[in-house]
N, C-alpha and C. Protein backbone atom coordinates (compact mmCIF):
# COMPACT_ATOMS: atom_id res chain seq x y z
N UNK A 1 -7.79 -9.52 3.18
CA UNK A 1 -6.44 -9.28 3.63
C UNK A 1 -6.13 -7.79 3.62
N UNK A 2 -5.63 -7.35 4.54
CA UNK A 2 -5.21 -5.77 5.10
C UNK A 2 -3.71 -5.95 4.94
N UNK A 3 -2.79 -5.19 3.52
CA UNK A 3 -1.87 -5.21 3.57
C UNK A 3 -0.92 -3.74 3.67
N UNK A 4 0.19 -3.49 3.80
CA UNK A 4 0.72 -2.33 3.72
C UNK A 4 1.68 -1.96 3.04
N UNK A 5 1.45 -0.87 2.19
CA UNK A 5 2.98 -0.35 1.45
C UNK A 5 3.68 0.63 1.44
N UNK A 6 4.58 0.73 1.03
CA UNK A 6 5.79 1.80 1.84
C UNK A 6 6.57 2.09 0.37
N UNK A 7 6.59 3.29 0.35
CA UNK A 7 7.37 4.05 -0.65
C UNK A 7 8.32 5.19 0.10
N UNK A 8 10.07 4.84 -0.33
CA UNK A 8 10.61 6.15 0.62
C UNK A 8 10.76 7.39 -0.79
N UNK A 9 11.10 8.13 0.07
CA UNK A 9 11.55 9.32 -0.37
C UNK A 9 12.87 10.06 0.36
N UNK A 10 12.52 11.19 -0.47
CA UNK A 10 14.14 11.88 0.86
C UNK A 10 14.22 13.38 -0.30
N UNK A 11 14.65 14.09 0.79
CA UNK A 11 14.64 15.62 0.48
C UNK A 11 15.60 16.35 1.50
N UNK A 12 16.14 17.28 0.71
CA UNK A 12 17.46 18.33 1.95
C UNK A 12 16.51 19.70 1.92
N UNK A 13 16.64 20.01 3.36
CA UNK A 13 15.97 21.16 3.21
C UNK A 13 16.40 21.92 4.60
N UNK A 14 16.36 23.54 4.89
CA UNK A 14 16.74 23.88 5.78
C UNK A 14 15.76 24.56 6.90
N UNK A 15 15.92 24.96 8.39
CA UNK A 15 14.86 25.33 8.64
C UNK A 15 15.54 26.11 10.13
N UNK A 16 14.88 26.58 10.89
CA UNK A 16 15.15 26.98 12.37
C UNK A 16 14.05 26.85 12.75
N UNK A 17 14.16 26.35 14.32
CA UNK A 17 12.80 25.85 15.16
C UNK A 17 13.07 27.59 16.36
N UNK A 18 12.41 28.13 16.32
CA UNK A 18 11.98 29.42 17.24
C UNK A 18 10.49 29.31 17.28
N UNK A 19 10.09 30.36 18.82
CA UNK A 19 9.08 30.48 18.81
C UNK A 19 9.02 32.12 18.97
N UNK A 20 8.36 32.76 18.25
CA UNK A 20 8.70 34.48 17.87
C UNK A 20 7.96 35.34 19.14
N UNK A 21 7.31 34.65 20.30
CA UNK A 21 6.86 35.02 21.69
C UNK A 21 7.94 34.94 22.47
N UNK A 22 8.98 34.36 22.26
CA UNK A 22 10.14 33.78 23.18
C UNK A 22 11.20 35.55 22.91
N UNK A 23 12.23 35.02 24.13
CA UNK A 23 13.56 36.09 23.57
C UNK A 23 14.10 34.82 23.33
N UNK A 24 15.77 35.89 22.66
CA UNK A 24 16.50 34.61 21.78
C UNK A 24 16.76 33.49 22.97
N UNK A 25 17.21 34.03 24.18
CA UNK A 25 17.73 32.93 25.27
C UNK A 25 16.79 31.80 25.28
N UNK A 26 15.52 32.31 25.08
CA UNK A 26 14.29 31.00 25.55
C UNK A 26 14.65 30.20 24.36
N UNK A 27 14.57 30.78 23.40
CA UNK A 27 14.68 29.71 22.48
C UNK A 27 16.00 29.02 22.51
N UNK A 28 16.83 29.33 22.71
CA UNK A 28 18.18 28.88 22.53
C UNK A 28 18.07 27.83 23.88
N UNK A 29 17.50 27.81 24.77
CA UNK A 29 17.33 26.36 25.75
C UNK A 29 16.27 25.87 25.57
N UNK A 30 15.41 26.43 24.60
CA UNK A 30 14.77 25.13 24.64
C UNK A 30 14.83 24.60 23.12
N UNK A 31 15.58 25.12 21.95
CA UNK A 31 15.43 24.49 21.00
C UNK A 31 17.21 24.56 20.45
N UNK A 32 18.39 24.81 21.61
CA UNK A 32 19.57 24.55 21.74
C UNK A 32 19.97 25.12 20.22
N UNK A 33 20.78 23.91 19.38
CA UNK A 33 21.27 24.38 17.91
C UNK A 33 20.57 24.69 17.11
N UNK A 34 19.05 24.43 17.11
CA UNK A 34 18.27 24.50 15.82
C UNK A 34 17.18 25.84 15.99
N UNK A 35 17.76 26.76 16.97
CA UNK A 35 17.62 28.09 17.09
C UNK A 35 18.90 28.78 16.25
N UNK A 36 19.63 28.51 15.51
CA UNK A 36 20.68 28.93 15.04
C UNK A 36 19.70 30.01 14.02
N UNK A 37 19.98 31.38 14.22
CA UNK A 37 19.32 32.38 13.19
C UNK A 37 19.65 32.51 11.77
N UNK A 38 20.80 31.85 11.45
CA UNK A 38 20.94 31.88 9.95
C UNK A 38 20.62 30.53 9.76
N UNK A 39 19.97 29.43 10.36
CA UNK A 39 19.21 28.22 9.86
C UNK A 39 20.31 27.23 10.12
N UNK A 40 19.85 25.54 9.62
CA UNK A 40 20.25 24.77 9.15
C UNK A 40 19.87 23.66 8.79
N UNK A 41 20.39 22.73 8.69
CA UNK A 41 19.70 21.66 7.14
C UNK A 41 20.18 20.47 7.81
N UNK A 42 18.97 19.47 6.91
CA UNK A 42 18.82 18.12 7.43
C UNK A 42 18.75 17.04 5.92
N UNK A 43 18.96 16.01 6.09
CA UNK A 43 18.93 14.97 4.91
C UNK A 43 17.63 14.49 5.21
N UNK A 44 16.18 14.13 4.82
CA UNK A 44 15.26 14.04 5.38
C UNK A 44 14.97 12.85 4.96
N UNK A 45 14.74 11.90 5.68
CA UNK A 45 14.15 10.52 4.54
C UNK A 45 12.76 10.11 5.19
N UNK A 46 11.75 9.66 4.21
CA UNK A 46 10.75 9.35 4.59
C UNK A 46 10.17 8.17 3.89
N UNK A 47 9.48 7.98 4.19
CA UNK A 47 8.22 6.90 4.00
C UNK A 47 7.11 6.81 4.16
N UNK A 48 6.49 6.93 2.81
CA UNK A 48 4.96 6.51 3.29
C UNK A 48 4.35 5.28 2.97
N UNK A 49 3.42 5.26 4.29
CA UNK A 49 2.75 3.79 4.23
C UNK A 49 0.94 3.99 3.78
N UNK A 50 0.82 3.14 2.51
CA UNK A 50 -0.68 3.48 2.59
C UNK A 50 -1.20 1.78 3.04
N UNK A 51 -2.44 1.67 3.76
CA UNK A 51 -2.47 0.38 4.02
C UNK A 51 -4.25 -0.11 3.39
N UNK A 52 -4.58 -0.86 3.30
CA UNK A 52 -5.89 -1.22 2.99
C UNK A 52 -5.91 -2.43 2.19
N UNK A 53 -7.16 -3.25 1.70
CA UNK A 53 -7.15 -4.69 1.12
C UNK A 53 -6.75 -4.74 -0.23
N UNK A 54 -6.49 -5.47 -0.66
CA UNK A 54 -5.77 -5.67 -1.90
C UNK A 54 -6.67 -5.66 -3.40
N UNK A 55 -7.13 -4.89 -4.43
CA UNK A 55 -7.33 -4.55 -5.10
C UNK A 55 -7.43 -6.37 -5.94
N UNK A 56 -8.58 -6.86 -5.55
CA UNK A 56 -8.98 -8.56 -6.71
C UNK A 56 -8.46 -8.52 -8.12
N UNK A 57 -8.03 -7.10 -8.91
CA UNK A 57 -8.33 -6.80 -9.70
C UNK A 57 -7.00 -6.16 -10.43
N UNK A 58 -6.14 -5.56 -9.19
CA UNK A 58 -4.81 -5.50 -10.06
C UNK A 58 -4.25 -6.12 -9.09
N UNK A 59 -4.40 -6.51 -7.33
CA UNK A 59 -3.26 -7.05 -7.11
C UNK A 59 -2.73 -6.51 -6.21
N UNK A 60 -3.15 -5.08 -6.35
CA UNK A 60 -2.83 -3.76 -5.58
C UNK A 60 -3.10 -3.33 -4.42
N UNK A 61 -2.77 -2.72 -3.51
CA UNK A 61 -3.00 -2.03 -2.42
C UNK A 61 -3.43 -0.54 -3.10
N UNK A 62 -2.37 0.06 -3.54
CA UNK A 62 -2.45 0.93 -4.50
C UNK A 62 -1.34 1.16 -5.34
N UNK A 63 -1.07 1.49 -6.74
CA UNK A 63 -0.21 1.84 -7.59
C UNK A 63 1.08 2.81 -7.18
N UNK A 64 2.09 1.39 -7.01
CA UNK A 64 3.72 2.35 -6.22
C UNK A 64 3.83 3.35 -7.34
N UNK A 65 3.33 3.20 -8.83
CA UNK A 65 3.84 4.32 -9.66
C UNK A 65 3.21 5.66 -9.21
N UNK A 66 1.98 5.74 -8.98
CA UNK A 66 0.80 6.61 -8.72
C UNK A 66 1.55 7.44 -6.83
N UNK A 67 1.87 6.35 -5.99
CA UNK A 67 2.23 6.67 -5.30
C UNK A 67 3.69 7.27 -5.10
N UNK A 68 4.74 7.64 -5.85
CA UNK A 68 5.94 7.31 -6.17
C UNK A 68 6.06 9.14 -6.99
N UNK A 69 4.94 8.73 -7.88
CA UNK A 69 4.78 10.35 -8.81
C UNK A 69 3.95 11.38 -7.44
N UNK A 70 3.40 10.79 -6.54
CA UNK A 70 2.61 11.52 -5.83
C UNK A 70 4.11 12.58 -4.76
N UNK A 71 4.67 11.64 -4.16
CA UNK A 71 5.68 11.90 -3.33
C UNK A 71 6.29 13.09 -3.99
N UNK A 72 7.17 12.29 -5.13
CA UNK A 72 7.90 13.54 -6.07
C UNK A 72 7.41 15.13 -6.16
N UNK A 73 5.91 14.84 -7.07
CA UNK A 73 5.49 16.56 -7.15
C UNK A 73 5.21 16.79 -5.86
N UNK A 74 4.05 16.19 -5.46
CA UNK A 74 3.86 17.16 -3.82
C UNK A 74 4.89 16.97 -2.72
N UNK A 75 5.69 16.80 -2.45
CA UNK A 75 6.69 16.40 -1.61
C UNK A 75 8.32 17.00 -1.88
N UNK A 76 8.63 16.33 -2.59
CA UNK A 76 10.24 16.26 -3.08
C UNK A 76 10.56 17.34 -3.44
N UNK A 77 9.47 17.51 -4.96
CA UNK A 77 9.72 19.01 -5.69
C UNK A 77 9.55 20.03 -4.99
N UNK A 78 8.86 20.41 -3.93
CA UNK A 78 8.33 21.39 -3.26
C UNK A 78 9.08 21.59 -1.93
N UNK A 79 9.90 20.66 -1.28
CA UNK A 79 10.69 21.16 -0.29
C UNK A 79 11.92 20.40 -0.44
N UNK A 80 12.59 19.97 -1.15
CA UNK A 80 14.12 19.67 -1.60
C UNK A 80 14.58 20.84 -1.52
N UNK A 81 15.79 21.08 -1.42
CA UNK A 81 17.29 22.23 -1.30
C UNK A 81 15.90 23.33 -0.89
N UNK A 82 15.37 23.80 -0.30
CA UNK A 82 14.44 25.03 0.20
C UNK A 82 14.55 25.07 1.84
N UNK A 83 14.48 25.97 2.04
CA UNK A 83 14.33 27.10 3.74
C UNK A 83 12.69 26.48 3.83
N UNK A 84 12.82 25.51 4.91
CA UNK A 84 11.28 25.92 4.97
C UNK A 84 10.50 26.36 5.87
N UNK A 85 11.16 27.34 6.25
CA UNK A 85 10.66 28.73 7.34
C UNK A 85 10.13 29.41 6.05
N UNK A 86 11.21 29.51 5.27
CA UNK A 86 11.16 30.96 4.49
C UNK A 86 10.20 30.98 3.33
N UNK A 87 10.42 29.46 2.46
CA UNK A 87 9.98 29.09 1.40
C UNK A 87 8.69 28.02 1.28
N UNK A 88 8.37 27.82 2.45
CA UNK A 88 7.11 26.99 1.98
C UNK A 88 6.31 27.24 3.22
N UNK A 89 4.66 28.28 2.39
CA UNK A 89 4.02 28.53 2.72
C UNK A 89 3.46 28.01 4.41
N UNK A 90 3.18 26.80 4.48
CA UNK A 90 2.29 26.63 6.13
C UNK A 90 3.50 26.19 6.90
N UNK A 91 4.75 26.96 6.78
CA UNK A 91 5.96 26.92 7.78
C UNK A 91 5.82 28.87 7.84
N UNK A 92 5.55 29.17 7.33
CA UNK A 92 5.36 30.97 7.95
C UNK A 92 5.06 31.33 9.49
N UNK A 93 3.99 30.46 9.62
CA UNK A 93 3.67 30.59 10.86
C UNK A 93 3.68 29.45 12.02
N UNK A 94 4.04 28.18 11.55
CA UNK A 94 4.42 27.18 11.63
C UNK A 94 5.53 26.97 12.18
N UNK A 95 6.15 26.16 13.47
CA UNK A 95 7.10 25.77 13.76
C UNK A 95 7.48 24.47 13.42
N UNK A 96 8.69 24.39 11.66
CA UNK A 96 8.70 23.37 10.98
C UNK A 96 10.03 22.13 12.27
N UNK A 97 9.35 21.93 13.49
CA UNK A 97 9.84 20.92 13.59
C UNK A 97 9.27 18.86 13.04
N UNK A 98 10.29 18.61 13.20
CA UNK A 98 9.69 17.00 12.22
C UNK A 98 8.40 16.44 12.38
N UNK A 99 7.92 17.12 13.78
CA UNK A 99 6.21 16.60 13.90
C UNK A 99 5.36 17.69 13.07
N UNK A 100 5.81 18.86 12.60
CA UNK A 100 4.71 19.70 12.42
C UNK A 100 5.16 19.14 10.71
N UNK A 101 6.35 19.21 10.19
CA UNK A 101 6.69 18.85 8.72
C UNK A 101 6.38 17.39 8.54
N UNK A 102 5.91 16.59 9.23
CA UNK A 102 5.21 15.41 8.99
C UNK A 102 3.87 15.42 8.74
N UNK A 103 3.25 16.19 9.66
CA UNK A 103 1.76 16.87 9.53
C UNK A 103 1.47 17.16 8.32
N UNK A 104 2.23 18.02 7.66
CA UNK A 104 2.12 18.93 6.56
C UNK A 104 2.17 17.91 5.21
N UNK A 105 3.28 16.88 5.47
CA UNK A 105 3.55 16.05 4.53
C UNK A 105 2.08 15.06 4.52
N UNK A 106 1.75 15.20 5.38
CA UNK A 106 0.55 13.98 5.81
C UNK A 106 -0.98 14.36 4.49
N UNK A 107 -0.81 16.02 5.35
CA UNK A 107 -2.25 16.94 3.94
C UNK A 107 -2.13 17.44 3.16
N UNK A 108 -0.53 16.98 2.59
CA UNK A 108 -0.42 17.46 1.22
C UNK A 108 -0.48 16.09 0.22
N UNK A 109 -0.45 14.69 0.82
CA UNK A 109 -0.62 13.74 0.24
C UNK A 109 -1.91 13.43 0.25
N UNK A 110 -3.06 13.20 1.31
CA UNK A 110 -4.04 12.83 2.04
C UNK A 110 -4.98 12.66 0.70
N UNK A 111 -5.72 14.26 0.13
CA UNK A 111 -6.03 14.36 -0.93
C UNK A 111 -6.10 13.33 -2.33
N UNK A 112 -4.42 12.47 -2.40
CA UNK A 112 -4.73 12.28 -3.58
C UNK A 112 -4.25 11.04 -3.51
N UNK A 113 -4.96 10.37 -2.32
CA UNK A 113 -5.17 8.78 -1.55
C UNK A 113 -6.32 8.43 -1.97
N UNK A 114 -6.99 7.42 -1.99
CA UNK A 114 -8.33 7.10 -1.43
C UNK A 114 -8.96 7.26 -0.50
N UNK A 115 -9.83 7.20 0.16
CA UNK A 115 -10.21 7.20 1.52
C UNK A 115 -10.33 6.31 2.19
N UNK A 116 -10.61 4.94 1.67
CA UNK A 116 -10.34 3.62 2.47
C UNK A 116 -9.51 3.55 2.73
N UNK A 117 -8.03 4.04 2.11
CA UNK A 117 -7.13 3.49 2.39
C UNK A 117 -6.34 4.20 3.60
N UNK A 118 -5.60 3.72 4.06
CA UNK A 118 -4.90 4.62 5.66
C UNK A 118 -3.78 5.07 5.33
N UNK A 119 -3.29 5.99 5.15
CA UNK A 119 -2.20 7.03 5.07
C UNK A 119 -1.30 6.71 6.81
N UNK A 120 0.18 6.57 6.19
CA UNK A 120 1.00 6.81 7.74
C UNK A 120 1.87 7.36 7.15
N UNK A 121 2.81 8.59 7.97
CA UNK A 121 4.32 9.38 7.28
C UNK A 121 5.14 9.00 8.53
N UNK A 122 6.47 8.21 8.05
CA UNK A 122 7.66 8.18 9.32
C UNK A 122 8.54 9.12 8.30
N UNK A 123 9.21 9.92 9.50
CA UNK A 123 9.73 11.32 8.48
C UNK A 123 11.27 11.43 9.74
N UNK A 124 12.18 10.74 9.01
CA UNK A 124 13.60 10.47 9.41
C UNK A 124 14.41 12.21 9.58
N UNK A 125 14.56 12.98 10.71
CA UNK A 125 15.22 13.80 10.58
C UNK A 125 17.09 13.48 10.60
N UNK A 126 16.81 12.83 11.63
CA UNK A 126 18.67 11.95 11.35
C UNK A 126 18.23 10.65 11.16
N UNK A 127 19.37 9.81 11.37
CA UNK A 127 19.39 8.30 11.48
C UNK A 127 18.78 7.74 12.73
N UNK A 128 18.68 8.73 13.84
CA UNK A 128 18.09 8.13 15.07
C UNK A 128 17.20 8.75 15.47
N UNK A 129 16.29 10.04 14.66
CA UNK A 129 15.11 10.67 15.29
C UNK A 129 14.58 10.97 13.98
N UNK A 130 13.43 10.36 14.58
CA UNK A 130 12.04 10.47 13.65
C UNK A 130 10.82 9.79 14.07
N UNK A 131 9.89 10.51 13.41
CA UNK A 131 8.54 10.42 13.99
C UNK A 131 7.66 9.82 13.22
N UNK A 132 6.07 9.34 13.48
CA UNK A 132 5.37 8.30 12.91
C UNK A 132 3.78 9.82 13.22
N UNK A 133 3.16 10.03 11.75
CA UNK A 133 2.04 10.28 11.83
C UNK A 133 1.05 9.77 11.13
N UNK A 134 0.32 9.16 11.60
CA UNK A 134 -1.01 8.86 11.05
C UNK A 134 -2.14 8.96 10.66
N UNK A 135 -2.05 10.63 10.73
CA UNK A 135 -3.62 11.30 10.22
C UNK A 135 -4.45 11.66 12.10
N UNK A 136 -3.94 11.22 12.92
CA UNK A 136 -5.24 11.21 14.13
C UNK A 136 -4.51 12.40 14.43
């Protein structure tokens, strides 16, 4: 049996989507409000899904505690109330829109998964946009 589990999370954090080849106008039509130069902030909610067969032995897919403490330090602690243009490293050069900060969320967990098991991040920027990555 191939089952799946889902642990959310959620983090506030702020950011501006520019591209530093552009003038301000380009950016400002093509990335409208979230070219705003003094930034702005989102309520972020997420979820991750790890999926794979069930562990004969505990029962498990894998440990929501294990997965739960994973989110927190690498995740939560590290981009809650933070700029993450400014403040977290692979947004420097990075355009932290929700597909590239899903990415990021994806290989900062990936690591300390198993490898059988399948990693997915849906990463809620509002209530009606958000995206699904799966590692491909």
């Amino acid at each position: 049996m191939i089952v799946t589990v889902n642990r959310k999370g959620h983090f506030n954090a702020a950011h501006r989507l520019y591209n530093n080849e552009w003038s301000g106008d380009r950016n400002q039509d093509v990335f409208g409000k979230c070219a705003n130069p003094h930034f702005h902030g989102h309520n972020y909610e997420l979820i991750v899904s790890v999926t794979g067969g069930i562990n004969p032995r505990t029962g498990f897919v894998m440990d929501m505690k294990l997965l739960k403490d994973l989110i927190k330090e690498k995740i939560e602690d590290e981009f809650d109330h933070k700029n993450l243009n400014v403040q977290i490293p692979e947004f420097k050069e990075l355009n932290p829109t929700s597909e590239n900060i899903s990415v990021v969320i994806w290989n900062k967990l990936r690591p300390h998964i198993p490898e059988k098991l399948q990693l997915e991040i849906t990463l809620f920027e509002t209530a009606r946009n958000f995206v699904i990555y799966r590692g491909e």
